[in-house]
Protein backbone atom coordinates (compact mmCIF):
# COMPACT_ATOMS: atom_id res chain seq x y z
CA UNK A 1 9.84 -20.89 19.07
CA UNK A 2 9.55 -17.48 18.37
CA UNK A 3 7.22 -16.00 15.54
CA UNK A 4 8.77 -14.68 11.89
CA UNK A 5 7.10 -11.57 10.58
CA UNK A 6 5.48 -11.70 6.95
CA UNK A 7 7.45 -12.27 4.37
CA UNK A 8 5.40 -12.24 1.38
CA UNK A 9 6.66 -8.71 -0.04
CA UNK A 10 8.70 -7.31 -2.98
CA UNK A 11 9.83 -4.08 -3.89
CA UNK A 12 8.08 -2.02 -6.28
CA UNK A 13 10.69 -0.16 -8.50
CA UNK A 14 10.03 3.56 -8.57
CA UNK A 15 8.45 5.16 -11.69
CA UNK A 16 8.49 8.09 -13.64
CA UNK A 17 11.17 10.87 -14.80
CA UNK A 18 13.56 10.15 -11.95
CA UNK A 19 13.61 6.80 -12.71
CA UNK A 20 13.67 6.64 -16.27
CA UNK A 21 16.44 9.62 -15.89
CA UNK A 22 18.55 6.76 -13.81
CA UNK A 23 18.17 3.96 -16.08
CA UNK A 24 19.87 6.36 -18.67
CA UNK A 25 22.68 7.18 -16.84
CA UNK A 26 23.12 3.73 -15.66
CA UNK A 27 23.44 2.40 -19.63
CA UNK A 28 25.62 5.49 -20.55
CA UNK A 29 28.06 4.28 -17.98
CA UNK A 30 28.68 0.35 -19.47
CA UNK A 31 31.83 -1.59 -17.76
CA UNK A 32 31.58 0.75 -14.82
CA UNK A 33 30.54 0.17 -11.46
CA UNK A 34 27.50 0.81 -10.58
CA UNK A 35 26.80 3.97 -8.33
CA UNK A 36 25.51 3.57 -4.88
CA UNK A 37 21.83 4.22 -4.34
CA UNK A 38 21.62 7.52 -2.55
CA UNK A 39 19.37 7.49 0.95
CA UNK A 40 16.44 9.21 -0.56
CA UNK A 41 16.27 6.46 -2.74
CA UNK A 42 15.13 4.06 0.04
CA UNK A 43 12.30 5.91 1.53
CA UNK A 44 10.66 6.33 -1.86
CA UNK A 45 10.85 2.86 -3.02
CA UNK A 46 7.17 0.95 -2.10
CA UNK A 47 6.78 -2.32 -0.69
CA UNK A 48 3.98 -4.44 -2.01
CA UNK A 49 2.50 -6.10 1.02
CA UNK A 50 0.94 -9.37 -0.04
CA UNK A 51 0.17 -11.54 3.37
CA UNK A 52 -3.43 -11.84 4.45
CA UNK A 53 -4.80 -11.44 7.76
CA UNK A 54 -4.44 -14.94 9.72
CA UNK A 55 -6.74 -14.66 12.74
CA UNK A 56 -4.67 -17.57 14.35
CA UNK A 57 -1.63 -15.27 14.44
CA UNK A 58 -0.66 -11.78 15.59
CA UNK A 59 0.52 -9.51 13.37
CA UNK A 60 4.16 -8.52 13.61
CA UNK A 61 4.54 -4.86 12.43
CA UNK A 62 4.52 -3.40 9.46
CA UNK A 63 1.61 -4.92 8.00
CA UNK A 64 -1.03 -3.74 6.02
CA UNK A 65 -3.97 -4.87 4.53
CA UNK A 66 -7.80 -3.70 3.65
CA UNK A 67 -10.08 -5.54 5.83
CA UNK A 68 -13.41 -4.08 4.05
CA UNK A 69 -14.61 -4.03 1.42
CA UNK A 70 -13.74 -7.95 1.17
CA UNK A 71 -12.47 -8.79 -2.26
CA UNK A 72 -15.05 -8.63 -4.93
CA UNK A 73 -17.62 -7.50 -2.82
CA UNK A 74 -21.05 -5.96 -3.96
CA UNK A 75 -21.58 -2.95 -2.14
CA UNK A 76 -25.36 -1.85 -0.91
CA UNK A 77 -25.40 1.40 -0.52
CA UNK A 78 -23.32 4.59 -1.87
CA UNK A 79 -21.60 5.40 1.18
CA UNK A 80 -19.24 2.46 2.92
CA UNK A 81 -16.61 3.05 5.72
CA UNK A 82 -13.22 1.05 4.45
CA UNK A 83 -11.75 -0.35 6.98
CA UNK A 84 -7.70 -0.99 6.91
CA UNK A 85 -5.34 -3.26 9.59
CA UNK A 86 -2.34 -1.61 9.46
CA UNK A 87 0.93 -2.09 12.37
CA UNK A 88 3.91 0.25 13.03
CA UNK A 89 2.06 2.89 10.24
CA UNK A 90 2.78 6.96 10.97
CA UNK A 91 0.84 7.56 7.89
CA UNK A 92 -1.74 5.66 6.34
CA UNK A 93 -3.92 6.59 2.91
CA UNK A 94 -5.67 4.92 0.28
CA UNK A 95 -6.46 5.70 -3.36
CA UNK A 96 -9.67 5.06 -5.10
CA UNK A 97 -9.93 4.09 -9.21
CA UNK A 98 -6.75 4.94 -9.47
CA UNK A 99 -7.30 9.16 -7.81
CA UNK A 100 -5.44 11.16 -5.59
CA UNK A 101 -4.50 9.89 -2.28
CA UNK A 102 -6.41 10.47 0.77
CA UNK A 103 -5.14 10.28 3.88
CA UNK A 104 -7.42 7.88 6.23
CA UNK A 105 -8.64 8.15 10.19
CA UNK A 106 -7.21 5.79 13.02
CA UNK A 107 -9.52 5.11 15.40
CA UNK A 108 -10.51 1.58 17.48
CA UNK A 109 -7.50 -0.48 16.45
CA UNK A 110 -7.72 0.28 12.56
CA UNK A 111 -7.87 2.32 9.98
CA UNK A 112 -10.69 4.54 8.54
CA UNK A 113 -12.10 6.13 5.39
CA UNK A 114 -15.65 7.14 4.91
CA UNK A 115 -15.92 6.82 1.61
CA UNK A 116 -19.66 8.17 0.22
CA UNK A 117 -20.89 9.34 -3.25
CA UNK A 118 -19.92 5.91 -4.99
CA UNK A 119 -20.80 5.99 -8.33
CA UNK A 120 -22.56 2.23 -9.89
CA UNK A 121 -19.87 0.18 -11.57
CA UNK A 122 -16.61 -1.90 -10.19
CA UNK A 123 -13.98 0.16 -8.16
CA UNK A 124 -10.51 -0.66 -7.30
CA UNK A 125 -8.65 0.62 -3.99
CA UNK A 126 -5.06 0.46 -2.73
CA UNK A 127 -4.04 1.34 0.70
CA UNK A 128 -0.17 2.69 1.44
CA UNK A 129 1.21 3.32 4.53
CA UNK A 130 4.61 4.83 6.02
CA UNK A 131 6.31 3.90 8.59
CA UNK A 132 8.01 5.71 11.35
CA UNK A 133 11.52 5.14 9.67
CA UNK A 134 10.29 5.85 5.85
CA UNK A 135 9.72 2.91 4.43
CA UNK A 136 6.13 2.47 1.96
CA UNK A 137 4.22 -0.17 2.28
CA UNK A 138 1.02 -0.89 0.12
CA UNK A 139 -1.35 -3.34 -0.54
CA UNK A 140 -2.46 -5.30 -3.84
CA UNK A 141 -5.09 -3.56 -5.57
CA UNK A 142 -8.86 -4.49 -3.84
CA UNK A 143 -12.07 -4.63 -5.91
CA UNK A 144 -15.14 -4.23 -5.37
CA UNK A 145 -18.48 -3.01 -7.01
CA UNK A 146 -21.32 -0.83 -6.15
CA UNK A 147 -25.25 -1.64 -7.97
């Protein structure tokens, strides 16, 4: 029997001007057909990548997923090296409280980022990745906290 892939994703609808822009022009248009999505369209829309890592099971590519910090975990020290599983990735970055993303290191069979100056409180990160063909995959949003 051969092994599926994950399946546990869904799109994430794009955001923003562009979007909103569309939706407009969609509802000016009532009774017509609708337009076909141009190819651009495609490579910007994100998947959300919800499967966990299964250590019974190898990955298929794409995949991603932050391996550390585990969920909800309480950080010792201010500097911590995330670590991210990612497959069939060209690109990979991650995005801390909701900042600017920052593109991460692949080295030994993951994914890096060295992440120091952490400020006390609860943080949230998200990891994104491209593929070799466009497509966006991220990851649900990962919390942790630093005392």
């Amino acid at each position: 029997m051969a092994m599926s892939g994950f399946n546990n994703i869904e799109a994430i609808p794009e955001s923003g001007p562009a979007a909103s822009g569309a939706a407009k022009r969609k509802s000016a248009r009532k009774g017509a057909a609708p337009a076909p999505k141009p190819a651009s369209k495609k490579a910007a829309e994100e998947i959300l990548f919800k499967d966990e890592p299964n250590p019974y099971r190898q990955p298929v590519a794409p995949y991603i997923w932050i391996d550390y910090p585990q969920a909800s975990e309480r950080l010792k020290s201010p500097e911590y090296a995330v670590r991210i599983g990612a497959g069939g990735v060209q690109a990979l970055d991650i995005c801390i409280d909701k900042g600017p993303w920052i593109s991460c290191r692949p080295t030994s069979g993951y994914w890096w980022y060295d992440w120091s100056g952490i400020a006390p409180g609860k943080h949230t990160l998200v990891a994104r990745m491209r593929t070799p063909d466009g497509r966006r995959y991220r990851t649900p949003v990962r919390t942790c906290e630093y005392r």
